[in-house]
Protein backbone atom coordinates (compact mmCIF):
# COMPACT_ATOMS: atom_id res chain seq x y z
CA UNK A 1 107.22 104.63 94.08
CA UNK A 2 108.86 104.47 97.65
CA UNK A 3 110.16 101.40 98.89
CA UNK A 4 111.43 100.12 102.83
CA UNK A 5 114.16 98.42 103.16
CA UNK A 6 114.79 97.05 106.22
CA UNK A 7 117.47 94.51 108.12
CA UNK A 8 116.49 93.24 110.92
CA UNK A 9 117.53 91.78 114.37
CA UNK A 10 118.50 95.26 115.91
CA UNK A 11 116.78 95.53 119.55
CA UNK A 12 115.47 99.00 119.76
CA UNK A 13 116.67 101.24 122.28
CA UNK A 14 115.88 104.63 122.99
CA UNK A 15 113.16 107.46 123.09
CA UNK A 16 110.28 107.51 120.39
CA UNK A 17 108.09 111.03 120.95
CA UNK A 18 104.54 110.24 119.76
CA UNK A 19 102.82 112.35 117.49
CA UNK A 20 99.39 113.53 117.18
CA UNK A 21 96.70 111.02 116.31
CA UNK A 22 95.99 110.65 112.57
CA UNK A 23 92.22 109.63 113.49
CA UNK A 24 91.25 112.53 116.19
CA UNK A 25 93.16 115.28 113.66
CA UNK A 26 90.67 114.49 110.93
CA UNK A 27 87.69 115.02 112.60
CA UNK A 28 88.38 117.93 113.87
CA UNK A 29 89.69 119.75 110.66
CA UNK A 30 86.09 119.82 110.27
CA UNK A 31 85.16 121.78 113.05
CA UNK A 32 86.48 124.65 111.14
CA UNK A 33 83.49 124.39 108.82
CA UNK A 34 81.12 125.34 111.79
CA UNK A 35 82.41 128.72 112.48
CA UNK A 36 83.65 131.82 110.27
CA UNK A 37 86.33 132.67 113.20
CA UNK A 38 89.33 130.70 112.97
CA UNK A 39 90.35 127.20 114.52
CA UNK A 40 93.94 126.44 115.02
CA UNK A 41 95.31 123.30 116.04
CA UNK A 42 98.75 122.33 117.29
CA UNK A 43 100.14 119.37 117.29
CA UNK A 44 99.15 118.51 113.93
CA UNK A 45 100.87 115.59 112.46
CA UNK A 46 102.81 115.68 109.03
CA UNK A 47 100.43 113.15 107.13
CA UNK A 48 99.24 112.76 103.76
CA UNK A 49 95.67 112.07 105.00
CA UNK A 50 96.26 115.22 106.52
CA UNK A 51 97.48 117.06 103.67
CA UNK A 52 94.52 115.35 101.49
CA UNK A 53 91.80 116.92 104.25
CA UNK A 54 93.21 120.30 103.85
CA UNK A 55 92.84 120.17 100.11
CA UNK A 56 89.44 118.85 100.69
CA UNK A 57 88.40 121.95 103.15
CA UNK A 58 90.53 124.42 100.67
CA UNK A 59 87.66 123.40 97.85
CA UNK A 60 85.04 124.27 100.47
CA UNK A 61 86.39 127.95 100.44
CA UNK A 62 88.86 127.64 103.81
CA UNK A 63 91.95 128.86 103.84
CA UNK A 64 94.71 126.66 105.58
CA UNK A 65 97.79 128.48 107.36
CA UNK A 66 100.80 126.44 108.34
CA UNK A 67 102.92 128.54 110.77
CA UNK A 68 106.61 128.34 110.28
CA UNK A 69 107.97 125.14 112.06
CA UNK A 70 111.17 123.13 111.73
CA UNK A 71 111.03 120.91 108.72
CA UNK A 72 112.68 118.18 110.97
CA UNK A 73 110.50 118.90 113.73
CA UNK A 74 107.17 116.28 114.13
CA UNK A 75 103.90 117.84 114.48
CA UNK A 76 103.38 121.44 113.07
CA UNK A 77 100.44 123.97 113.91
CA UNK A 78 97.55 124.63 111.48
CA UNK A 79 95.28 127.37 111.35
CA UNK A 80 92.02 127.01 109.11
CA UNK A 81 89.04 129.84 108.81
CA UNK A 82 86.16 129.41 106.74
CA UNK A 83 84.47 133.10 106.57
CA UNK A 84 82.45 132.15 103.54
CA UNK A 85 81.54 128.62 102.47
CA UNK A 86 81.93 128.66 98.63
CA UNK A 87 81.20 125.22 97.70
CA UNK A 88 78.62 122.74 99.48
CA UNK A 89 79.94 119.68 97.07
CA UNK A 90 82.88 117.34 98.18
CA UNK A 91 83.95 116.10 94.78
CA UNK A 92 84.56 112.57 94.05
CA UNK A 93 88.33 113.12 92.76
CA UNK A 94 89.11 114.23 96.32
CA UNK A 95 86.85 112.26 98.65
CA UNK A 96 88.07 109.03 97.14
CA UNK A 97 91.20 109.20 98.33
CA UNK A 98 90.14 109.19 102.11
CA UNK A 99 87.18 107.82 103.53
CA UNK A 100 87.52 110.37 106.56
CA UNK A 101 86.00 112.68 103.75
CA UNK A 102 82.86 111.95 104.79
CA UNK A 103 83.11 114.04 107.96
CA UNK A 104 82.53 117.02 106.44
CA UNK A 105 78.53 115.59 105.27
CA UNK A 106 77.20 116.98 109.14
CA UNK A 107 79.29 120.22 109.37
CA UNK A 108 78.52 121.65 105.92
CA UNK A 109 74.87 120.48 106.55
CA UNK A 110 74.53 122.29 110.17
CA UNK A 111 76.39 125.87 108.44
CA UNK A 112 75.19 125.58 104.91
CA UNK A 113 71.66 123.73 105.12
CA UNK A 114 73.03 121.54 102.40
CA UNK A 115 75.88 119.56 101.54
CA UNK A 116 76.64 117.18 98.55
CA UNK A 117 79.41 114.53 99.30
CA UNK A 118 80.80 112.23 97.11
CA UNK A 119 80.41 108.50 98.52
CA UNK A 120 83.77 107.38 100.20
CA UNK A 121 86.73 105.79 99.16
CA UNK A 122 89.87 104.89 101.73
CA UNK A 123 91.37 101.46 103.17
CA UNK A 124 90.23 98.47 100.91
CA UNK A 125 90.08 96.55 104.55
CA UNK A 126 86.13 95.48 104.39
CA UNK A 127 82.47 97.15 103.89
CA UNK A 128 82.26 100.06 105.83
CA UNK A 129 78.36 101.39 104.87
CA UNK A 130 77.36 105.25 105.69
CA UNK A 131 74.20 104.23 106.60
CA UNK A 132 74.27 104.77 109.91
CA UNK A 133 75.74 108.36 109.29
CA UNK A 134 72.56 109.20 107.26
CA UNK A 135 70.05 108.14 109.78
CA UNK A 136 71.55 109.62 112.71
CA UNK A 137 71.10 112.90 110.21
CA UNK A 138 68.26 111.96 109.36
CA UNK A 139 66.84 111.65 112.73
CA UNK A 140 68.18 115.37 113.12
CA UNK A 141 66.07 116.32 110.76
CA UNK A 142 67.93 116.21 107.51
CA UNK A 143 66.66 115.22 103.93
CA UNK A 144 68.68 112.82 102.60
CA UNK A 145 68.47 111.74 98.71
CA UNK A 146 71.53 108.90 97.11
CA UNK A 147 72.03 110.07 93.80
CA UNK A 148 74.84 109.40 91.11
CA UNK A 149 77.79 108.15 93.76
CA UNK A 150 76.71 111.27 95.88
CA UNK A 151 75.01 112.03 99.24
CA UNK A 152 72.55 114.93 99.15
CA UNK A 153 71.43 116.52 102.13
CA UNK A 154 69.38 119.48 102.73
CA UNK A 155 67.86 121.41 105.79
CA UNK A 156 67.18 124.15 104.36
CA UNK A 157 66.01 126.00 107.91
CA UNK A 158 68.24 124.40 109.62
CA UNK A 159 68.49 121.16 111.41
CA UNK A 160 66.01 120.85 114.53
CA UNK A 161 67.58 118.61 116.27
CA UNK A 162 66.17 115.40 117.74
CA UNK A 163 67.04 111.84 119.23
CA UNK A 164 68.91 109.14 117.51
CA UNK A 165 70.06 105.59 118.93
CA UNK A 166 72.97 103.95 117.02
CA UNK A 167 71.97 100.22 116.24
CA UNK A 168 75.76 99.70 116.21
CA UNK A 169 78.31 101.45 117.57
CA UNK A 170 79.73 103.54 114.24
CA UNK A 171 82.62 105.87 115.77
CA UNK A 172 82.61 107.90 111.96
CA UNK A 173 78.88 108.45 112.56
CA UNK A 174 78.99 109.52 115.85
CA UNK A 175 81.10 112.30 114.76
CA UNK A 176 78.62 113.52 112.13
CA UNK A 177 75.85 113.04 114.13
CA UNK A 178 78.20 115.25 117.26
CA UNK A 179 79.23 118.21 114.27
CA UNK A 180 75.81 118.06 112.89
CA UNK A 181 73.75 118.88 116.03
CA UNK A 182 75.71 121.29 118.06
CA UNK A 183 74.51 123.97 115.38
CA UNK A 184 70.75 122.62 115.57
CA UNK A 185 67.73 124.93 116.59
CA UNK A 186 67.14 122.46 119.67
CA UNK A 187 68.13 119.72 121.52
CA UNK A 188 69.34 116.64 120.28
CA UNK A 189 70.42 112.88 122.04
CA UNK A 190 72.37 110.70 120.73
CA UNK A 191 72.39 107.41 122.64
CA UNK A 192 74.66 103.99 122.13
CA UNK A 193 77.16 106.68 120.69
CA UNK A 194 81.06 105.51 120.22
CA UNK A 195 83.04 106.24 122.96
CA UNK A 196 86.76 106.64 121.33
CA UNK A 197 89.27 108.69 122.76
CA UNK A 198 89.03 110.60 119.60
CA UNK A 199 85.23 111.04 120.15
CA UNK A 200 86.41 112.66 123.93
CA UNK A 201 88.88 114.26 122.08
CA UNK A 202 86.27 115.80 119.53
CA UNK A 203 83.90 117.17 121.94
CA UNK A 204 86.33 118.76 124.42
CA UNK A 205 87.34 121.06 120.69
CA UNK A 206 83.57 121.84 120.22
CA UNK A 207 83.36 122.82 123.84
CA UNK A 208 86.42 124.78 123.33
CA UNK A 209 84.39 126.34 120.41
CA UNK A 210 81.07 127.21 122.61
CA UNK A 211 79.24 123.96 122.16
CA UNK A 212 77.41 122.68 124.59
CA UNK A 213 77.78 118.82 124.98
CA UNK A 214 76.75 116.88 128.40
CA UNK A 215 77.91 113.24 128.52
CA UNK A 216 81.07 113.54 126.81
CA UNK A 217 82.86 109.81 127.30
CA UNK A 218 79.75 108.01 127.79
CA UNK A 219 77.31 105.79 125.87
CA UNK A 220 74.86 108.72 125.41
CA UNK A 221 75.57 112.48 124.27
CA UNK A 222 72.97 115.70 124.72
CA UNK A 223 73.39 118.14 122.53
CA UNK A 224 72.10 121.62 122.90
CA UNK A 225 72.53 123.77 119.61
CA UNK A 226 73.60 127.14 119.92
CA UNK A 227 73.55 129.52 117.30
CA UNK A 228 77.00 130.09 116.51
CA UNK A 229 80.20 128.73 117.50
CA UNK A 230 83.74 130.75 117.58
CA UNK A 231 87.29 130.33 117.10
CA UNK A 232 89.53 128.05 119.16
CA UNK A 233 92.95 127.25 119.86
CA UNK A 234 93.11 122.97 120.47
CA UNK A 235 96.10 120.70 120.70
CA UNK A 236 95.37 116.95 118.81
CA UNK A 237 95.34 114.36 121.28
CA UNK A 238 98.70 111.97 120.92
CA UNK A 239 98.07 108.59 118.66
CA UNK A 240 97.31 105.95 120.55
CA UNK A 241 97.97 103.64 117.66
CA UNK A 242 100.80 104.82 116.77
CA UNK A 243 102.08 104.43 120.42
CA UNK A 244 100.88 100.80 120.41
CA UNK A 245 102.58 100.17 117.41
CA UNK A 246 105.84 101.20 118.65
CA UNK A 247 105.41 99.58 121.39
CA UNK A 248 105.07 96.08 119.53
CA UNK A 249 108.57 97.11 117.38
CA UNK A 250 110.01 97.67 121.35
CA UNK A 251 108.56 94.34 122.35
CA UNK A 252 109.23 91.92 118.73
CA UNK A 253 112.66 92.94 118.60
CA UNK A 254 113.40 92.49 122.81
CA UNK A 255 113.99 96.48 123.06
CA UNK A 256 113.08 98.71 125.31
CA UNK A 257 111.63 102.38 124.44
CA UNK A 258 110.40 105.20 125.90
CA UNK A 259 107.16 106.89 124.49
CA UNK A 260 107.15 110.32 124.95
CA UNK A 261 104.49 111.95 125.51
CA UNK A 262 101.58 109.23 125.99
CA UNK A 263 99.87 107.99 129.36
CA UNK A 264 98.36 104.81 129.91
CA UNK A 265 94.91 106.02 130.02
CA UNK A 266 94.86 106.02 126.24
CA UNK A 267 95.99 103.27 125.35
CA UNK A 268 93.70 100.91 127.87
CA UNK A 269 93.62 97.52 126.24
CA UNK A 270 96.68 97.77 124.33
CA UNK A 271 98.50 98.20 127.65
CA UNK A 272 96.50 95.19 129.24
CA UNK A 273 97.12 93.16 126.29
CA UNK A 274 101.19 93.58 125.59
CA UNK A 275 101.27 93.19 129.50
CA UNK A 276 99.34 89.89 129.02
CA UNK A 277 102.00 88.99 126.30
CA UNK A 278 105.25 89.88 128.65
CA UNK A 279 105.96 92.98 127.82
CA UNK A 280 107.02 95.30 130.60
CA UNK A 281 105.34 98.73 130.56
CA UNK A 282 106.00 101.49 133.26
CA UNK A 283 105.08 105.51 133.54
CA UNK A 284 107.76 107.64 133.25
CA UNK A 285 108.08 111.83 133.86
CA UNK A 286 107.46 112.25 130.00
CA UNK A 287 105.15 109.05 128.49
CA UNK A 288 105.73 105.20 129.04
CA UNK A 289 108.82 102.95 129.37
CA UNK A 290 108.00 99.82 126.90
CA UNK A 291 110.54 96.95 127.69
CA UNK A 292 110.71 93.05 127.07
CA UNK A 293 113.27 90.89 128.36
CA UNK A 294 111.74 87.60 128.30
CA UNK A 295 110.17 86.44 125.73
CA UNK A 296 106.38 86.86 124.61
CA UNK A 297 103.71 84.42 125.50
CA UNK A 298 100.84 83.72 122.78
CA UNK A 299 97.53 85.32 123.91
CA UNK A 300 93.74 85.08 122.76
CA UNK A 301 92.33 88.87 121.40
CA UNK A 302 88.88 89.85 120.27
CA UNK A 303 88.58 93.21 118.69
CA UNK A 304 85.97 95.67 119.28
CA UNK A 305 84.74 99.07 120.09
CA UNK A 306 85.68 101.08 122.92
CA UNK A 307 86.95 100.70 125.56
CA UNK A 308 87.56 96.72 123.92
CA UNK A 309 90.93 95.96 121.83
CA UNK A 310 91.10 98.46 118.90
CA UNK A 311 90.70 96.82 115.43
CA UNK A 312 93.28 99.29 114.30
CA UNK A 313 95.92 97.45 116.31
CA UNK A 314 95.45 93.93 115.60
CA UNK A 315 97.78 93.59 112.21
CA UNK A 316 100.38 94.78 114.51
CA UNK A 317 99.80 92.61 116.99
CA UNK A 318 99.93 89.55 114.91
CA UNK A 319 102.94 90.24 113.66
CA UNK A 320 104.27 90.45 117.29
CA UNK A 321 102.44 86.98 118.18
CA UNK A 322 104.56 85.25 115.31
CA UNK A 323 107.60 85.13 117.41
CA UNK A 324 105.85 84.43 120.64
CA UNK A 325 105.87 80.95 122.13
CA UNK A 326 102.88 78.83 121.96
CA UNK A 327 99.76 79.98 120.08
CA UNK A 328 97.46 83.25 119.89
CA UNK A 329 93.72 83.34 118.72
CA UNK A 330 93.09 86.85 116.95
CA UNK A 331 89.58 87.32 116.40
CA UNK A 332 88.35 90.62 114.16
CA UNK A 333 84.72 91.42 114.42
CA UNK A 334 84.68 95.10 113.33
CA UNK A 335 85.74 94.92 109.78
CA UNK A 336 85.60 91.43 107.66
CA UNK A 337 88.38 92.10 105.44
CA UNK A 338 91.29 92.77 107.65
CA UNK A 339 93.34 89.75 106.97
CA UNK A 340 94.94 90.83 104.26
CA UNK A 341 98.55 90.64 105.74
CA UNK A 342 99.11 87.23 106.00
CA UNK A 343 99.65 85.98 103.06
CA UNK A 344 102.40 89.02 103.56
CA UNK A 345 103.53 87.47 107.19
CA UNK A 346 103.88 83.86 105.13
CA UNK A 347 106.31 85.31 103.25
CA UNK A 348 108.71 85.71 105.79
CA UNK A 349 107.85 82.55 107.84
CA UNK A 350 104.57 83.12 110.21
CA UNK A 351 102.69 80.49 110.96
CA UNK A 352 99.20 81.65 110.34
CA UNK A 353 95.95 79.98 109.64
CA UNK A 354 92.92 82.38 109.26
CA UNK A 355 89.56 81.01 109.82
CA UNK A 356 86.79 83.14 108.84
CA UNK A 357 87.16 86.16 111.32
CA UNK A 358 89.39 84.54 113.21
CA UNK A 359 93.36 83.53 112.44
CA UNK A 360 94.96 81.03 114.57
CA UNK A 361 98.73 82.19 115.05
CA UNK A 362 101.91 79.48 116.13
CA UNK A 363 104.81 81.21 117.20
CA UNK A 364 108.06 80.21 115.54
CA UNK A 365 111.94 80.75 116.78
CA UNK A 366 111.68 83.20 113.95
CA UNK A 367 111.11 85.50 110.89
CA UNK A 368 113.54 85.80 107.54
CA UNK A 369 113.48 88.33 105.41
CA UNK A 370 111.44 88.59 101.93
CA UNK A 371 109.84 91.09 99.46
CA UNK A 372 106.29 91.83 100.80
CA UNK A 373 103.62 94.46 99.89
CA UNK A 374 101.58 96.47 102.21
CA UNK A 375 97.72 96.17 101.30
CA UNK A 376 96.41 99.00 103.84
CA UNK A 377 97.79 101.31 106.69
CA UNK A 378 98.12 98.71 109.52
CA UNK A 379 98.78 95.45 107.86
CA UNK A 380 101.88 97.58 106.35
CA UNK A 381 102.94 98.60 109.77
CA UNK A 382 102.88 94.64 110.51
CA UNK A 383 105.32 93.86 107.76
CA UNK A 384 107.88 96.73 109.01
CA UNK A 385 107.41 95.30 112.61
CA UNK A 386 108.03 91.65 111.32
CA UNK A 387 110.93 93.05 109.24
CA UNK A 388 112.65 94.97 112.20
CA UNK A 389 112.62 90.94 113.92
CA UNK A 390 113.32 89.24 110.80
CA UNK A 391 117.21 87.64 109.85
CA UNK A 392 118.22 88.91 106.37
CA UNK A 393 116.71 92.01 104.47
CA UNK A 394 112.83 92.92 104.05
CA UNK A 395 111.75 95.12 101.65
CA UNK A 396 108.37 96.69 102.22
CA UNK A 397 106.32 97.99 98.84
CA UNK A 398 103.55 100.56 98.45
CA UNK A 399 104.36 102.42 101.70
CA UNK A 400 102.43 105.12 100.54
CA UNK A 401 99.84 103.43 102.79
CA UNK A 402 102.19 104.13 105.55
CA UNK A 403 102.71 107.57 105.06
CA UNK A 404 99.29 107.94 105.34
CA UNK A 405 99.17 107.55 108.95
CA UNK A 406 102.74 107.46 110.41
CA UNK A 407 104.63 110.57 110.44
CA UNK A 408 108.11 110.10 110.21
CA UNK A 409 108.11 106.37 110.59
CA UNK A 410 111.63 105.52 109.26
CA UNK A 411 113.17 108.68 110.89
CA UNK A 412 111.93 107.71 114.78
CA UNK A 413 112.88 104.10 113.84
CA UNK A 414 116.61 104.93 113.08
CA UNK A 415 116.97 106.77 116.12
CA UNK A 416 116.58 104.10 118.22
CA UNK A 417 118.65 101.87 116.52
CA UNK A 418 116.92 100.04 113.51
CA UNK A 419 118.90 99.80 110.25
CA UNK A 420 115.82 100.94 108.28
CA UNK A 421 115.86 103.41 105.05
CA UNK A 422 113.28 104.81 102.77
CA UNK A 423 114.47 104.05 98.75
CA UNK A 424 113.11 104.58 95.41
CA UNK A 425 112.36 101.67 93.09
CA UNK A 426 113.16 103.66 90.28
């Protein structure tokens, strides 16, 4: 099993380009499912999540094309065409490996008038229920039975459509509930839906496709269903956390980077909140110029949904607010397990104190080196942004988390000037 090895105290300097996002690519491999033309999308990013979803839609009956692109390019162009459904059943072998699985429960449904999904696995960072998924179907007019670690659901004339209003914003269910309905026989609305860049990002594709979606960006969605949809051509939206993330290794280690090929619109509250901390941020001809030269100030941050502070960027930011001066309040109310890095942060000297869903962070003059282990795909990131600050060596363990949702990440790292390398422990 890979290992990181990092030493630290390098500023970075240089140009990072960001690739596309991890979370808007999965949900729209799906798409593919609700149309026997094909659906190609560029700016695909070299994943394993990636690589697991294509397997997944492969057992379906798609076939996946990779056109030829540099092996040390990033991104890469995927066609996928599903002219015959073969299988209705998402097996547990592969579905527990990624909870994004899951997304393919309201396509298969809307096409097939059935689909049998293995319950999902993923990121051991808190309860995440599919409850909410199954209602909004539900309320589409789906039969929905639990049976044996599997979801079975049936409409066997097709889904009618109807209304549905999310109790809680669920940005996984709003994309089922989106796939599922723009196949119905009528209309549907979908109110209190999330509002994610990768949710905008998901029904500009369908659009692209021939649905026909009003509302797309706000709290509610109507959905007319059309009989069929086509082919499309439809570039992935860049990652917005993988943007913010680099921006936190410009802004620990008193760099300055250029993100190419990001905009401040996307990244909202990030932006607001490493502006907050003293980081400089300015638009540039090809992304954003990320730049500290003072130091960081300690700041209070709530996660939430859309447009709030994303939940997927508060590891990160911790490990940012450990060398900051004075103290930060970091307060997680989406998932209630996603804490698990600072036992990880101790290691190396953070002064963290977690109570309940909140974690109380001191700044200290600084970080050393240690042997940590990630636990999940953003509190890993957190240990290679601590270790890119920290005096001495830091070597990160089960990166395989990593690779899961950072293309590249050692690669774009070196170029700017971090003494970083990928090793195996064998």
């Amino acid at each position: 099993m890979d290992q990181i090895v990092i030493r630290g105290g390098r500023p970075l300097k240089g140009r990072i380009p960001i690739s596309g996002a991890k979370n808007a690519a999965l949900t729209l491999l799906p798409c593919a499912l609700l149309t026997d033309e094909p659906l190609t999308l560029r700016n695909l990013p070299r994943l394993a999540d990636i690589d697991t979803f294509g397997h997944l839609l492969n057992n379906h009956g798609l076939s996946t094309t990779i056109e030829g692109t540099h092996p040390e390019e990033f991104g890469r162009v995927m066609t996928v065409r599903a002219n015959r459904i073969t299988s209705t059943v998402a097996p547990y072998d592969i579905v527990r490996k990624m909870r994004a699985s899951i997304l393919v429960l309201g396509p298969l449904l809307a096409r097939a008038g059935e689909a049998t999904v293995s319950l999902p696995g993923g990121c051991a960072i808190g309860n995440r229920p599919i409850d909410l998924h199954l209602k909004a179907l539900e309320a589409l007019g789906a039969e929905i039975e639990l049976a044996a670690g599997y979801v079975k659901a049936s409409a066997k004339s097709g889904l009618p459509g109807g209304r549905y209003v999310f109790p809680l914003v669920s940005v996984g269910a709003t994309e089922n509930a989106v796939m599922a309905a723009v196949l119905a026989r009528g209309p549907s609305i979908l109110e209190n839906v999330a509002r994610e860049p990768e949710i905008v990002d998901l029904c500009n594709c369908l659009v692209a496709m021939g649905a026909r979606i009003e509302g797309i960006g706000t709290e509610t969605l109507t959905i007319e269903g059309v009989r069929d949809l086509h082919g499309a051509t439809y570039a992935v939206m860049p990652d917005r956390i993988e943007a913010g993330s680099y921006a936190c290794a410009a802004a620990i280690t008193g760099g300055e980077v250029e993100l190419l090929g990001v905009g401040e619109a996307v990244l909202g509250s990030t932006l607001a909140s490493l502006r907050e901390a003293g980081v400089e941020i300015t638009p540039t001809r090809d992304g954003l110029m990320v730049k500290r030269t003072g130091t960081l100030h300690g700041v209070n941050i709530s996660t939430a949904p859309y447009p709030g502070f994303p939940t997927d960027m508060q590891a990160q930011f911790m490990a940012m607010l450990t060398v900051a001066d004075g103290a930060s309040l970091l307060t997680e109310t989406i998932f209630e397990n996603r804490f698990m890095h600072v036992p990880e942060l101790a290691r190396m000297g953070a002064d963290v104190t977690v109570r309940g869903r909140s974690a109380v962070v001191r700044g200290v003059a600084g970080l050393n080196g240690a042997q940590v282990m990630a636990t999940d795909l953003r509190a890993s990131m957190s240990l290679v942004l601590a270790g890119l600050a920290a005096e001495g060596e830091t070597t990160v363990s089960r990166i395989y988390h990593l690779d899961r949702g950072y293309e590249r990440l050692e690669e774009k790292l070196s170029a700017v000037g971090a003494d970083i390398e990928r090793i195996s422990d064998g």
